[in-house]
Protein backbone atom coordinates (compact mmCIF):
# COMPACT_ATOMS: atom_id res chain seq x y z
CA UNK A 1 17.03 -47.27 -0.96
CA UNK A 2 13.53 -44.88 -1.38
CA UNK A 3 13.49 -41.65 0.40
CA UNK A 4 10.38 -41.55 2.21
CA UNK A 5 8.34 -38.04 1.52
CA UNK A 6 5.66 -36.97 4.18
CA UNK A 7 2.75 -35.22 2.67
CA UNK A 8 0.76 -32.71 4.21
CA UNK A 9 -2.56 -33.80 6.00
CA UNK A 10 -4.59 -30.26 5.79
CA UNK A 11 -4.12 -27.46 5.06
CA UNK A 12 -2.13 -25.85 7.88
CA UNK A 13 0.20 -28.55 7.94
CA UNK A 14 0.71 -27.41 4.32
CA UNK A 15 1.46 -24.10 5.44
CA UNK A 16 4.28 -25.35 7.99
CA UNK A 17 5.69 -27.34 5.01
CA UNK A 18 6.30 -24.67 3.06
CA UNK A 19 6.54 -22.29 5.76
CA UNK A 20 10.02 -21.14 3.71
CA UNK A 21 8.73 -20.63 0.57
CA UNK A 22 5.42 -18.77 2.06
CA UNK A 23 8.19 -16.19 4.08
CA UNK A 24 10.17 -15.66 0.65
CA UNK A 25 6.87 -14.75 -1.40
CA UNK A 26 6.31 -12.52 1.83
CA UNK A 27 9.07 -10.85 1.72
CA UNK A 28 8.99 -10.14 -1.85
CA UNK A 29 5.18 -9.36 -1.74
CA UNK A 30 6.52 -6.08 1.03
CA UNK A 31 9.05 -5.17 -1.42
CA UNK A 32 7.33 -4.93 -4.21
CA UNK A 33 4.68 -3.24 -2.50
CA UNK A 34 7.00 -1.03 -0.90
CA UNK A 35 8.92 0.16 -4.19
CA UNK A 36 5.86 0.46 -5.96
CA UNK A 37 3.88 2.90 -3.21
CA UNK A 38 7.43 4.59 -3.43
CA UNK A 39 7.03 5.17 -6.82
CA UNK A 40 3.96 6.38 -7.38
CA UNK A 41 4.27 9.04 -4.42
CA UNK A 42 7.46 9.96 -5.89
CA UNK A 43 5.56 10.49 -9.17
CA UNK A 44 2.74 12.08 -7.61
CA UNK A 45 4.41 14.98 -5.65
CA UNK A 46 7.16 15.37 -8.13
CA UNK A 47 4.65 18.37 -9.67
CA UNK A 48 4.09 20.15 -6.74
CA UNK A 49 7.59 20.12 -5.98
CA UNK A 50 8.93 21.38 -8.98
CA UNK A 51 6.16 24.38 -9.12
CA UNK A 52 7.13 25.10 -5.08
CA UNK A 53 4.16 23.73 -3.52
CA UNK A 54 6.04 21.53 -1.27
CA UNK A 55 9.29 21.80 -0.06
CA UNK A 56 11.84 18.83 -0.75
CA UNK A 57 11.78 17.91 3.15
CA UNK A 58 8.15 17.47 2.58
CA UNK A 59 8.51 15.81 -0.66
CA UNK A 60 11.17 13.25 1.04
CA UNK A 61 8.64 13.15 4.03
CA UNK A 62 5.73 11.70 1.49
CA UNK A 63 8.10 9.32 -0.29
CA UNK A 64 9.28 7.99 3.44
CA UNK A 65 5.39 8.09 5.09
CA UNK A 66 4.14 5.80 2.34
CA UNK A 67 7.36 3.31 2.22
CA UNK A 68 6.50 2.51 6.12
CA UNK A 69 2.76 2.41 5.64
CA UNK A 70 3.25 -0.11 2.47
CA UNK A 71 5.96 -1.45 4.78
CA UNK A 72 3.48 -2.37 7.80
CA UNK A 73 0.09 -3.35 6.10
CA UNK A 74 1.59 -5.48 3.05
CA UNK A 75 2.81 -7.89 5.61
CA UNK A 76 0.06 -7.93 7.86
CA UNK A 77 -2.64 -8.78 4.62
CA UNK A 78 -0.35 -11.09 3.62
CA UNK A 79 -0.21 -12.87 6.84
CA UNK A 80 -4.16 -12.99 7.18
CA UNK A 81 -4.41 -14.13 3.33
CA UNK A 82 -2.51 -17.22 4.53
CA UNK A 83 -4.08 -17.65 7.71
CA UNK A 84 -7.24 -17.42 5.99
CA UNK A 85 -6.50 -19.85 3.12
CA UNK A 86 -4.96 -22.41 5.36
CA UNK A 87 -7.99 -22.31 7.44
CA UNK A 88 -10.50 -22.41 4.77
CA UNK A 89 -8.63 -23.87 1.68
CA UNK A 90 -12.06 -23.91 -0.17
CA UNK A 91 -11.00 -19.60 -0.35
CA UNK A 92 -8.20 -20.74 -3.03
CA UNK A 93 -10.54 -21.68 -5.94
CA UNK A 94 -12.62 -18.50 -5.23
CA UNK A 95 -9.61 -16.45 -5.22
CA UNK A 96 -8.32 -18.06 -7.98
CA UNK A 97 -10.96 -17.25 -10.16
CA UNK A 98 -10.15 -15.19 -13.46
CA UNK A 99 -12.59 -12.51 -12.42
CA UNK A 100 -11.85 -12.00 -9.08
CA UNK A 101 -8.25 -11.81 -10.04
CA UNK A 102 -9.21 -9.33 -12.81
CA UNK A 103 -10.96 -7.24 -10.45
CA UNK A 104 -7.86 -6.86 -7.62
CA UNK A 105 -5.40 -5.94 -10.85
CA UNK A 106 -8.24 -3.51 -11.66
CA UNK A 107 -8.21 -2.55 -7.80
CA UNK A 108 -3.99 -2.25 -7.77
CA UNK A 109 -4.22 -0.13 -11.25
CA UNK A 110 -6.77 2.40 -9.93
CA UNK A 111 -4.64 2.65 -6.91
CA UNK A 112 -1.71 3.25 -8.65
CA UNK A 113 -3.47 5.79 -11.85
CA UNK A 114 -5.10 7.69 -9.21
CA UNK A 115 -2.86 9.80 -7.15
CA UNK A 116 -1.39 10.42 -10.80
CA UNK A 117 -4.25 11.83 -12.00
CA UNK A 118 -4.93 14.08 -8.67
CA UNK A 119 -1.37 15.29 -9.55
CA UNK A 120 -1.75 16.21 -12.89
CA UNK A 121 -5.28 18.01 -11.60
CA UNK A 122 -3.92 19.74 -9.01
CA UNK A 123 -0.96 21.02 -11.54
CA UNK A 124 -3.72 22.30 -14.34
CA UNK A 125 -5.38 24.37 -11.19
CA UNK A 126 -2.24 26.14 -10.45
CA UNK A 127 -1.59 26.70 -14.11
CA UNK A 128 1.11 24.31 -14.83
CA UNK A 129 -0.13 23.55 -18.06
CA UNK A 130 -0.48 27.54 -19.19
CA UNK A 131 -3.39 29.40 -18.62
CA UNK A 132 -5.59 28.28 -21.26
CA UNK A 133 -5.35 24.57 -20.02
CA UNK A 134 -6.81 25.52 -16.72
CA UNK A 135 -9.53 27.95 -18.21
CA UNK A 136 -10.09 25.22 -20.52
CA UNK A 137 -10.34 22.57 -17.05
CA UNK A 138 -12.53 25.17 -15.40
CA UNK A 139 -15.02 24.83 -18.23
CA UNK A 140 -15.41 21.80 -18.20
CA UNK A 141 -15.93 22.00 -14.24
CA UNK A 142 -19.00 24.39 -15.82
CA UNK A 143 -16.72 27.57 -14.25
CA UNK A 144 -16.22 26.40 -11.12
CA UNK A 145 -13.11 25.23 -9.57
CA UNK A 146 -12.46 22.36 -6.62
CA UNK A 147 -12.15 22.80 -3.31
């Protein structure tokens, strides 16, 4: 006795297929996205905190804001990336390719390095680093500071 298998004609009725599989990368997709936005907010405030720029209501605010903006848009990108592959399945190999997938972990690493970096700026300003760091900053900024 042969189990008969029913294969897919297009590509949405790929999607339904695997409909269960799509929802558990989609899920994980929002978490990840989620704990990793938490992260780096929690990394980027953690400075101002501890030098009493921001309170730790406003600290816990920041950590909570991003978690439920990661929280809303990972999903809905997700859900247009699928809608938009199972419409045009031709997107996959473009997608797919090395460079373009070079460029969005290029994209996800400046997005992560650069509130960092703002942090560690803003902390050199206010001295954090001694004095002679933030004369030193200021000369390179030809004397001048940021607004």
């Amino acid at each position: 006795m042969t189990a008969s298998v029913t294969l897919p004609h297009n590509a949405v009725d790929s999607i339904i297929c695997n409909s269960g599989t799509i929802a558990k990368l989609g899920i994980t997709a929002t978490g990840t996205a989620i704990l990793t936005q938490v992260i780096v907010t929690a990394i980027s405030y953690s400075l101002d905190l501890y030098r009493g720029d921001i309170t730790v209501e406003e600290y816990k605010n920041l950590i909570v804001e991003a978690a439920k903006a990661a929280g809303i848009a990972t999903p809905i990108v997700f859900l247009i990336l699928v809608a938009v592959l199972a419409l045009f399945p031709e997107f996959t190999v473009i997608l797919s390719a090395p460079v373009v997938i070079a460029g969005f972990n290029s994209l996800f690493g400046i997005s992560i390095a650069m509130p960092i970096i703002q942090s560690l700026l803003r902390h050199v300003q206010a001295g954090g680093f001694g004095e002679e760091t933030a004369e030193a900053y200021r000369n390179v900024l030809g004397g001048s500071t940021p607004a």
